[in-house]
N, C-alpha and C. Protein backbone atom coordinates (compact mmCIF):
# COMPACT_ATOMS: atom_id res chain seq x y z
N UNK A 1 34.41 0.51 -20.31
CA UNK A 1 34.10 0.80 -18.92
C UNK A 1 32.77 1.52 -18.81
N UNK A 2 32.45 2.75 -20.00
CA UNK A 2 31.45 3.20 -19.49
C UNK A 2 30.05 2.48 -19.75
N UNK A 3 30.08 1.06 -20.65
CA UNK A 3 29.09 0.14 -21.11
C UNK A 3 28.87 -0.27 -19.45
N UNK A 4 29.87 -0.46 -18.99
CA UNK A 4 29.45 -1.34 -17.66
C UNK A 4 29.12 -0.83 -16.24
N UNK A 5 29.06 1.09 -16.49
CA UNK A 5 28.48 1.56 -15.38
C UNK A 5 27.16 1.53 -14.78
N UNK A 6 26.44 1.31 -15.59
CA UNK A 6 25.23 1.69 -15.20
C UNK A 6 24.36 0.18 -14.53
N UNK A 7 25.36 -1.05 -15.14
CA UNK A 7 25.31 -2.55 -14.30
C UNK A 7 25.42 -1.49 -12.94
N UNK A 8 26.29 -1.29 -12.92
CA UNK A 8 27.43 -1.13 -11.46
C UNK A 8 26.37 -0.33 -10.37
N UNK A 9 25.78 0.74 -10.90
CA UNK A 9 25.04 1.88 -10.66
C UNK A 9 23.54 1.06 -10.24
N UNK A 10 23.30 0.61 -10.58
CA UNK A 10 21.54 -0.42 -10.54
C UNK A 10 22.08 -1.45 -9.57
N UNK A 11 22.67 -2.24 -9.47
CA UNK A 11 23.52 -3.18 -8.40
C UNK A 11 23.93 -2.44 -7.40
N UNK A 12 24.59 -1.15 -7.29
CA UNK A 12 24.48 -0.49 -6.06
C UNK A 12 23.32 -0.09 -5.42
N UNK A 13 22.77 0.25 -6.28
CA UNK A 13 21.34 1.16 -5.74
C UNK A 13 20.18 -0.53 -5.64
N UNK A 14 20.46 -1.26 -6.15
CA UNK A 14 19.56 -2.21 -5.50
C UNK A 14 20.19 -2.64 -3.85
N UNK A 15 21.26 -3.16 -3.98
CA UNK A 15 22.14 -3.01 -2.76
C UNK A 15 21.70 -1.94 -1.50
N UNK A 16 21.87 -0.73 -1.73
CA UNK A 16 21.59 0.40 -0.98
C UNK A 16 20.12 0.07 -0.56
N UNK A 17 19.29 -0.36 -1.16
CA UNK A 17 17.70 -0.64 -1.03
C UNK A 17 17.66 -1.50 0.05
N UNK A 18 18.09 -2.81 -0.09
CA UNK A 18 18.39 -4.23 0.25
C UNK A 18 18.99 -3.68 1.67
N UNK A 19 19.75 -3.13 1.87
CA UNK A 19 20.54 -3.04 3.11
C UNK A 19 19.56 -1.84 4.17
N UNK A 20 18.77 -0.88 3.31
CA UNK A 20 18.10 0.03 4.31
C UNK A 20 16.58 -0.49 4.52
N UNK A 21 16.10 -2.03 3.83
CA UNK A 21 15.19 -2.44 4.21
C UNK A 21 15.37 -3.55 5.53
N UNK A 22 16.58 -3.92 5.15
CA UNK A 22 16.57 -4.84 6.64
C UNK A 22 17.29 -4.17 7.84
N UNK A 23 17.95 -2.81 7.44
CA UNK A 23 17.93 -1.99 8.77
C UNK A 23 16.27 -1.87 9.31
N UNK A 24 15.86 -1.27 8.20
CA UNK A 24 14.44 -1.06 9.00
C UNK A 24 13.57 -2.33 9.62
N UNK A 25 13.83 -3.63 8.82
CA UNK A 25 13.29 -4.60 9.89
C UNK A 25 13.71 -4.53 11.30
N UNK A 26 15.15 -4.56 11.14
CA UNK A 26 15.71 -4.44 12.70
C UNK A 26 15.12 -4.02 13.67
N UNK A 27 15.48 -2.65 13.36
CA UNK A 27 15.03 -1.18 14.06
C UNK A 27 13.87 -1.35 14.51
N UNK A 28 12.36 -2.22 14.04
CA UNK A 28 11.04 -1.93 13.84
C UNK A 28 10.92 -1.00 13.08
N UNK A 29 11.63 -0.29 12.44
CA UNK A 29 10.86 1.03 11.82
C UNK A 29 10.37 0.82 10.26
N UNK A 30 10.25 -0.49 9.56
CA UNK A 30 9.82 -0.38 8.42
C UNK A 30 8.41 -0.09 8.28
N UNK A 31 8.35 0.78 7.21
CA UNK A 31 6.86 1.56 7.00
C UNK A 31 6.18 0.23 5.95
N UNK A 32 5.52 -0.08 5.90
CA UNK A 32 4.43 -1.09 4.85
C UNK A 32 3.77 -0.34 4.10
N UNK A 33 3.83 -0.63 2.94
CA UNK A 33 3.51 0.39 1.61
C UNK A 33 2.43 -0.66 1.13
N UNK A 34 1.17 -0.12 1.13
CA UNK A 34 0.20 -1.06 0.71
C UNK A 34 0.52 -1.23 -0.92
N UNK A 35 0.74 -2.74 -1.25
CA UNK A 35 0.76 -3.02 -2.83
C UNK A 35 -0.28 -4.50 -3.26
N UNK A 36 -0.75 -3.56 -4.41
CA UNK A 36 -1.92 -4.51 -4.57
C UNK A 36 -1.40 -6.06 -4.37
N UNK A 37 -2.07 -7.45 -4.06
CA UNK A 37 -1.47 -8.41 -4.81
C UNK A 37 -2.56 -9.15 -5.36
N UNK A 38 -2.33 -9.12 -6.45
CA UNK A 38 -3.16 -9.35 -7.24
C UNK A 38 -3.56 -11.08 -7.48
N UNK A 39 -4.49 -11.33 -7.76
CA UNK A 39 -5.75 -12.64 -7.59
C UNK A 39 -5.20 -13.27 -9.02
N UNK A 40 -5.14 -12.59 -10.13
CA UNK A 40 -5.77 -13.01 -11.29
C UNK A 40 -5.08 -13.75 -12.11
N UNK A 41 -3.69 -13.96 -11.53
CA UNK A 41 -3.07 -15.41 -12.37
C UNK A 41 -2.03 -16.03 -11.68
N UNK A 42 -2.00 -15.28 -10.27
CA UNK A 42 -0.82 -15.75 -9.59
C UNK A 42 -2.03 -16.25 -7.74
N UNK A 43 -3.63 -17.09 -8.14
CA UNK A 43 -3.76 -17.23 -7.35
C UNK A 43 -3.38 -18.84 -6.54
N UNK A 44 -3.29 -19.43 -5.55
CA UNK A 44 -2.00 -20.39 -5.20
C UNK A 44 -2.70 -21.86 -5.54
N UNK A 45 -1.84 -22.33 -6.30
CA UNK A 45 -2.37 -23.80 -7.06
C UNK A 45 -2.32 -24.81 -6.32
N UNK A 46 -2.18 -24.62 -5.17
CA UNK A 46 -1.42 -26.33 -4.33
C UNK A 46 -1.86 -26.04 -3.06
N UNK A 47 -2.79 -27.18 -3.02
CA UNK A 47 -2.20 -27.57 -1.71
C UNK A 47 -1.34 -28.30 -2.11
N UNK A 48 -1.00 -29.48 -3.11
CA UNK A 48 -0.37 -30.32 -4.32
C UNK A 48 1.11 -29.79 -4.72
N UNK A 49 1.88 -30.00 -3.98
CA UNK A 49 3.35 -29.16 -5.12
C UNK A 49 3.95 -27.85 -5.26
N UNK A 50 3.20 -27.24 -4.20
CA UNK A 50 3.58 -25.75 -4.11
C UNK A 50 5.31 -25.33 -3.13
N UNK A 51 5.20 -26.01 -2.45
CA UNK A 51 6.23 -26.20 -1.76
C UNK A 51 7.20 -27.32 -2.43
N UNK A 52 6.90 -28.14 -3.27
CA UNK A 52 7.73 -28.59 -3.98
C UNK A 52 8.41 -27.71 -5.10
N UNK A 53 7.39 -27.28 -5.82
CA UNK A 53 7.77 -25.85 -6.71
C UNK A 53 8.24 -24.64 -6.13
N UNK A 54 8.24 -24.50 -5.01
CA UNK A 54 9.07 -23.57 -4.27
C UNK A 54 10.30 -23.73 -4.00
N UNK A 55 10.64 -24.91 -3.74
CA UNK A 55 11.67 -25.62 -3.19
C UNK A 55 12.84 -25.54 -4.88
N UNK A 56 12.27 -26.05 -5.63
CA UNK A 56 12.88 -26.01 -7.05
C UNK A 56 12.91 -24.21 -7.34
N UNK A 57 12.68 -23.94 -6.83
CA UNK A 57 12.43 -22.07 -7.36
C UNK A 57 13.56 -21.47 -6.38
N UNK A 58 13.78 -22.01 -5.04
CA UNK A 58 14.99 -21.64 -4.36
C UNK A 58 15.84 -22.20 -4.65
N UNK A 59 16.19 -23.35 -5.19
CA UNK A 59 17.92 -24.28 -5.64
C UNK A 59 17.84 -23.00 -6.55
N UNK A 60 17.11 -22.74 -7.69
CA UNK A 60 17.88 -21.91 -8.81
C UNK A 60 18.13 -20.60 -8.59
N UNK A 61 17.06 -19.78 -7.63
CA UNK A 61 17.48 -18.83 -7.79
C UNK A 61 17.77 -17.77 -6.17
N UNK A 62 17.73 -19.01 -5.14
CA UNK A 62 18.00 -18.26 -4.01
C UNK A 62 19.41 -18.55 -3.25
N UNK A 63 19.39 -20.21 -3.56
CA UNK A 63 20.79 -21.08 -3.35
C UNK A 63 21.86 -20.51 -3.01
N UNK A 64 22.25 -19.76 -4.11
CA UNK A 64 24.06 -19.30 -4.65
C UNK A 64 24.11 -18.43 -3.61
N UNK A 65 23.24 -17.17 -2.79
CA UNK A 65 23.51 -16.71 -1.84
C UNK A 65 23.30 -17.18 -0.38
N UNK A 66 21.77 -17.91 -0.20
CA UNK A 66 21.50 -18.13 1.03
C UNK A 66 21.80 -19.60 1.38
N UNK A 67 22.33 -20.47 0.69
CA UNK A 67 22.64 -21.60 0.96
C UNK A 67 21.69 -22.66 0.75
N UNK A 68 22.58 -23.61 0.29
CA UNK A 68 20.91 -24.65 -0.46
C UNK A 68 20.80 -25.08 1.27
N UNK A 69 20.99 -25.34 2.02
CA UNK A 69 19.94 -25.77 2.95
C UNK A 69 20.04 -24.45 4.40
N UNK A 70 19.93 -23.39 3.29
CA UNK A 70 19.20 -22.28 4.30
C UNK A 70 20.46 -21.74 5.14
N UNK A 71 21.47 -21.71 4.72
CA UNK A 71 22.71 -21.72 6.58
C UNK A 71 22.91 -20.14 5.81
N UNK A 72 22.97 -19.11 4.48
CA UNK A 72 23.37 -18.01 4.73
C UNK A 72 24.52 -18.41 4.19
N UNK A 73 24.93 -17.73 3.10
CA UNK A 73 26.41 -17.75 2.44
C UNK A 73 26.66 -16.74 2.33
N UNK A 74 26.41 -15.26 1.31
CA UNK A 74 26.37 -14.01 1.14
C UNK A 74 25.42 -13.35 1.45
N UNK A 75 24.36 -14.04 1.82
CA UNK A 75 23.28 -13.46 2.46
C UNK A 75 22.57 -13.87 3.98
N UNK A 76 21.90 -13.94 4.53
CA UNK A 76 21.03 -14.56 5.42
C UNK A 76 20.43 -15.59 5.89
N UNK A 77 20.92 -16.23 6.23
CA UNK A 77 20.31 -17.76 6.52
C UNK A 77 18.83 -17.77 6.75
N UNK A 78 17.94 -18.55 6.14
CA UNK A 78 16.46 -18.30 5.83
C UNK A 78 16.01 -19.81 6.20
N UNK A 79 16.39 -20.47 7.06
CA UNK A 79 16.31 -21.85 7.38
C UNK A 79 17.22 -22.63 8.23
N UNK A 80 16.58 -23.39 8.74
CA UNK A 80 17.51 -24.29 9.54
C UNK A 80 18.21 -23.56 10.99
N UNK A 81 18.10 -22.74 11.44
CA UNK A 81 18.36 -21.87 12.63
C UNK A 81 17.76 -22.38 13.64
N UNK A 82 18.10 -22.46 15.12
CA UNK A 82 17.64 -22.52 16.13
C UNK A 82 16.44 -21.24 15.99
N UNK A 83 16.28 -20.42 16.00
CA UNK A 83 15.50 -19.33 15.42
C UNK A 83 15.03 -18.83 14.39
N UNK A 84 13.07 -18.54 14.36
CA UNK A 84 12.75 -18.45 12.96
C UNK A 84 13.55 -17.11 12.33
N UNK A 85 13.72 -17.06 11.30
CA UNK A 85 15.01 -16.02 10.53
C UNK A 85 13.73 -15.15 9.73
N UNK A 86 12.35 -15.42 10.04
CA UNK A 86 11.20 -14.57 9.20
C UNK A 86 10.69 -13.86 10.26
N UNK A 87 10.78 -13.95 11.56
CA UNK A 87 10.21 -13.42 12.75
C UNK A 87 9.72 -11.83 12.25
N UNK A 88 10.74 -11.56 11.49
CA UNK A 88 10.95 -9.53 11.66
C UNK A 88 9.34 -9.55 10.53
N UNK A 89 9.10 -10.31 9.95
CA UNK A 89 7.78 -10.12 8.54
C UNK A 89 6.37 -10.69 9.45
N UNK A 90 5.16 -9.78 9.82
CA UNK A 90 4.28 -10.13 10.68
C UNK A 90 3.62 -11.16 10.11
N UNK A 91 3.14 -11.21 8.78
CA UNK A 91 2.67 -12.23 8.05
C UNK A 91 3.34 -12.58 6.47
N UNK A 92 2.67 -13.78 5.77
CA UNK A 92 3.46 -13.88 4.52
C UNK A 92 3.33 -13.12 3.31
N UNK A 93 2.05 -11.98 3.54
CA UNK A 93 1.77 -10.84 2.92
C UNK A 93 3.13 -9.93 2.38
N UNK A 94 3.29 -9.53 3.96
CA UNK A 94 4.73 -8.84 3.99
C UNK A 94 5.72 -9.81 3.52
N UNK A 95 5.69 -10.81 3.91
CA UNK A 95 7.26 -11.83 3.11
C UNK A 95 7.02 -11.93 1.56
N UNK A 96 6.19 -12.15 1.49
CA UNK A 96 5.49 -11.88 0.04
C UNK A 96 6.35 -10.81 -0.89
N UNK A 97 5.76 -9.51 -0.18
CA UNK A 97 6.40 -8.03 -1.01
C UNK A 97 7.33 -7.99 -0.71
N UNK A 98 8.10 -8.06 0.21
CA UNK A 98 9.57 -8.40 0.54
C UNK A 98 10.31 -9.13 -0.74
N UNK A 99 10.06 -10.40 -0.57
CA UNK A 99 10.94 -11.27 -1.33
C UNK A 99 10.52 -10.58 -3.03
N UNK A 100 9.41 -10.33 -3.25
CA UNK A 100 8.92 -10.01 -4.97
C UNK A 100 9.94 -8.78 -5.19
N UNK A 101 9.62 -8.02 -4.40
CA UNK A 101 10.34 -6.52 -4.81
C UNK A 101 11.29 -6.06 -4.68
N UNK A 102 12.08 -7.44 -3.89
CA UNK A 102 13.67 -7.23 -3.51
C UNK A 102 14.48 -7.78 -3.69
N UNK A 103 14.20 -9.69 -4.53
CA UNK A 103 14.85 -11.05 -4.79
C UNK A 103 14.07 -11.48 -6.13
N UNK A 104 15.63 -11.81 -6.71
CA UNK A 104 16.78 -11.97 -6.32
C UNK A 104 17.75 -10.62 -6.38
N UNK A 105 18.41 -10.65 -5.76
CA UNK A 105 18.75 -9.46 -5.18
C UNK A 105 19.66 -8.52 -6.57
N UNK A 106 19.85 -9.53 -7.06
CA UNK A 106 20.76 -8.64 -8.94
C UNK A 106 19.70 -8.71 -9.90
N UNK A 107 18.29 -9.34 -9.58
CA UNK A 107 17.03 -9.14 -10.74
C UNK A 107 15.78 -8.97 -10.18
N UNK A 108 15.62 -8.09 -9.19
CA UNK A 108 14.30 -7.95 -8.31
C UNK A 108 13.10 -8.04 -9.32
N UNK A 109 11.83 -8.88 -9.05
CA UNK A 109 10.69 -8.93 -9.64
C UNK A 109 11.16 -9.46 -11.25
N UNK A 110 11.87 -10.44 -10.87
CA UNK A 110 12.33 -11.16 -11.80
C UNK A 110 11.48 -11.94 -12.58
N UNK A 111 10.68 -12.69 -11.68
CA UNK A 111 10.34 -14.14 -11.59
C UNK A 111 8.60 -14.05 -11.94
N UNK A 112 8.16 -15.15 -12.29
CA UNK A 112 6.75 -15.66 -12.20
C UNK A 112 6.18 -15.57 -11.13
N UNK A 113 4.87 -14.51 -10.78
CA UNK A 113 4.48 -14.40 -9.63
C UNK A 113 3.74 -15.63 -8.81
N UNK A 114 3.69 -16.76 -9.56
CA UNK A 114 3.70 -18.12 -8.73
C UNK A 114 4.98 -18.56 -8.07
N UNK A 115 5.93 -18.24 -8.84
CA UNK A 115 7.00 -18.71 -8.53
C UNK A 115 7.64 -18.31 -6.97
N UNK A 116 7.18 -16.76 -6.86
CA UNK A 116 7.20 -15.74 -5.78
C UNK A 116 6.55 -16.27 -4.67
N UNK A 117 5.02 -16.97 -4.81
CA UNK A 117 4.55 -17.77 -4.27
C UNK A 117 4.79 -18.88 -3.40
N UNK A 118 5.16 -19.89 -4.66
CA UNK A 118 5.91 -20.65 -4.26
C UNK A 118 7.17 -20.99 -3.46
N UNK A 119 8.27 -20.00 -3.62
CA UNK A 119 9.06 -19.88 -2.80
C UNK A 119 8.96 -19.69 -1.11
N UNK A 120 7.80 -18.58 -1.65
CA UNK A 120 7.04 -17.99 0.08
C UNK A 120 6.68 -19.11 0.90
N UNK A 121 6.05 -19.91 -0.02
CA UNK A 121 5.37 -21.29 0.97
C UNK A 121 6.39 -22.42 1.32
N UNK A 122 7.39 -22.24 0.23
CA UNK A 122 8.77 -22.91 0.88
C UNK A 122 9.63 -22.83 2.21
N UNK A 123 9.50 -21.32 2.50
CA UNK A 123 10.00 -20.90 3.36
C UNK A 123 9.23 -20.74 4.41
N UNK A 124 8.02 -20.85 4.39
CA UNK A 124 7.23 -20.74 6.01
C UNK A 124 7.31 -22.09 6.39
N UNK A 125 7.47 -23.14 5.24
CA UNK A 125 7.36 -25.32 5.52
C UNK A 125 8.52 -24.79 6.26
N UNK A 126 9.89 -24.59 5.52
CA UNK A 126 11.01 -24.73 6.38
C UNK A 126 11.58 -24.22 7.95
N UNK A 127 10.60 -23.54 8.16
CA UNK A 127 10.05 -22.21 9.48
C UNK A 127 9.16 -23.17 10.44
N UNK A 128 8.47 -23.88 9.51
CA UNK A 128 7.87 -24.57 10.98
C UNK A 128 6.35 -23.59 10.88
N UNK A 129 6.73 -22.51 10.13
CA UNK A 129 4.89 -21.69 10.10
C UNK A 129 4.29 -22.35 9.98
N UNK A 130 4.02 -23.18 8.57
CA UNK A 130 2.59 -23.73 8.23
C UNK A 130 2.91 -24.98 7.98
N UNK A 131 1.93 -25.77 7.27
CA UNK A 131 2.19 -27.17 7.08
C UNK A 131 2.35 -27.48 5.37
N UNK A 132 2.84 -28.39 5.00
CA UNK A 132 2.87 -28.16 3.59
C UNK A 132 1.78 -28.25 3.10
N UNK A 133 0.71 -29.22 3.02
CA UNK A 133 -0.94 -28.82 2.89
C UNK A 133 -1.80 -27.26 2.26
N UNK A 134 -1.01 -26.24 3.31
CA UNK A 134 -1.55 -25.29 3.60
C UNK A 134 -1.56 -24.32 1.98
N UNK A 135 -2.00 -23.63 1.79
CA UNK A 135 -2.12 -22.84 -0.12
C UNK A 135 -1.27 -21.54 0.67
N UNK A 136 -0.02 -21.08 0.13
CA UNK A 136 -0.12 -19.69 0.31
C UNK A 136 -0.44 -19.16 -0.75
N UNK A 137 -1.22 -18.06 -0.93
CA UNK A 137 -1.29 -17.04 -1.85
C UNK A 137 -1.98 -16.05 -1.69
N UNK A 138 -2.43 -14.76 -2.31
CA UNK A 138 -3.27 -13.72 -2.06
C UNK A 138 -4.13 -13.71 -1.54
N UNK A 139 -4.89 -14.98 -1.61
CA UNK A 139 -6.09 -15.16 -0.55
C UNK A 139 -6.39 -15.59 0.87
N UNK A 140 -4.90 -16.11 1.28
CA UNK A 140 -4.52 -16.27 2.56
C UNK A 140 -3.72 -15.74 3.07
N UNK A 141 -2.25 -15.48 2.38
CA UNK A 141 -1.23 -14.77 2.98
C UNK A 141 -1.48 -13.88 4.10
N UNK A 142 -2.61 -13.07 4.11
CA UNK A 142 -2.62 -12.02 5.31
C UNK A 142 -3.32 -12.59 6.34
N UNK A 143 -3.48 -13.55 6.45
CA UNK A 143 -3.78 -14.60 7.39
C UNK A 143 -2.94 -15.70 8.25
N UNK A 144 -1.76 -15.36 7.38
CA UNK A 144 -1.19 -16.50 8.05
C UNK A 144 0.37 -15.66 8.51
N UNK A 145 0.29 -15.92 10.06
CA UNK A 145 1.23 -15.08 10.85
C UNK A 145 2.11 -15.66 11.34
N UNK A 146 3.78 -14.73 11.26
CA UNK A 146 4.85 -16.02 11.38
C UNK A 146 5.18 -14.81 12.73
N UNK A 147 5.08 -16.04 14.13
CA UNK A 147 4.95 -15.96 15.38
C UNK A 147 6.31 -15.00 15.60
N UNK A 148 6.46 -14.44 16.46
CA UNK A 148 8.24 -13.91 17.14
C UNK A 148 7.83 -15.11 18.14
């Protein structure tokens, strides 16, 4: 038992994180913590496949909670809504640090920061934000604004 507290203890306290960041979306009251994002190997490869590689980056590792076509199982439906479900994130900057520093929600900053990428640009195609064409990454993200 005591091998398996400290799982228990890091899963809560990521939990506890997870739940007082999307109070604060709610509320309006989340503070934005400037974090670098860095250029130098995670800058966005596609207009070509990025949203395809995003798309493959959510079956594996966003699926099991939010539903492979977005409806919200244990978590939040992130697609397919009469309503965009990203409204509360002003741009993909913020969806960006959001999703990196908080998903998947049992291995935060898990993943390949393309991969982080990629997902991001998955989810603004499925939003109706941008077009698949479009590159997200560090050099645009704070440019590109997902409407209320």
């Amino acid at each position: 038992m005591a091998a398996r507290e400290p799982r228990v203890l890091r899963r809560a306290l990521l939990l506890s994180v997870a739940v007082a960041v999307a109070a604060a979306h709610a509320s309006g009251e989340l503070w934005i913590v400037p974090v670098p994002i860095w250029v130098a190997h995670a800058a966005s490869d596609s207009k070509d496949g990025q949203v395809a590689a995003g798309q493959a980056v959510y079956v594996k590792h966003c699926a099991r909670c939010h539903g492979e076509k977005g409806e919200g199982i244990e978590a939040p439906a992130l697609f397919g809504q009469a309503e965009n479900p990203l409204v509360s994130y002003p741009n993909a900057a913020i969806l960006y640090r959001y999703v990196r520093f908080l998903m998947p929600l049992d291995a935060p900053d898990s993943l390949a920061e393309r991969d982080y990428w990629a997902v991001v640009a998955y989810l603004l195609v499925r939003n109706g934000v941008i077009r698949e064409n479009v590159p997200v990454g560090p050099e645009t993200a704070e440019q590109i604004v997902i409407k209320r």
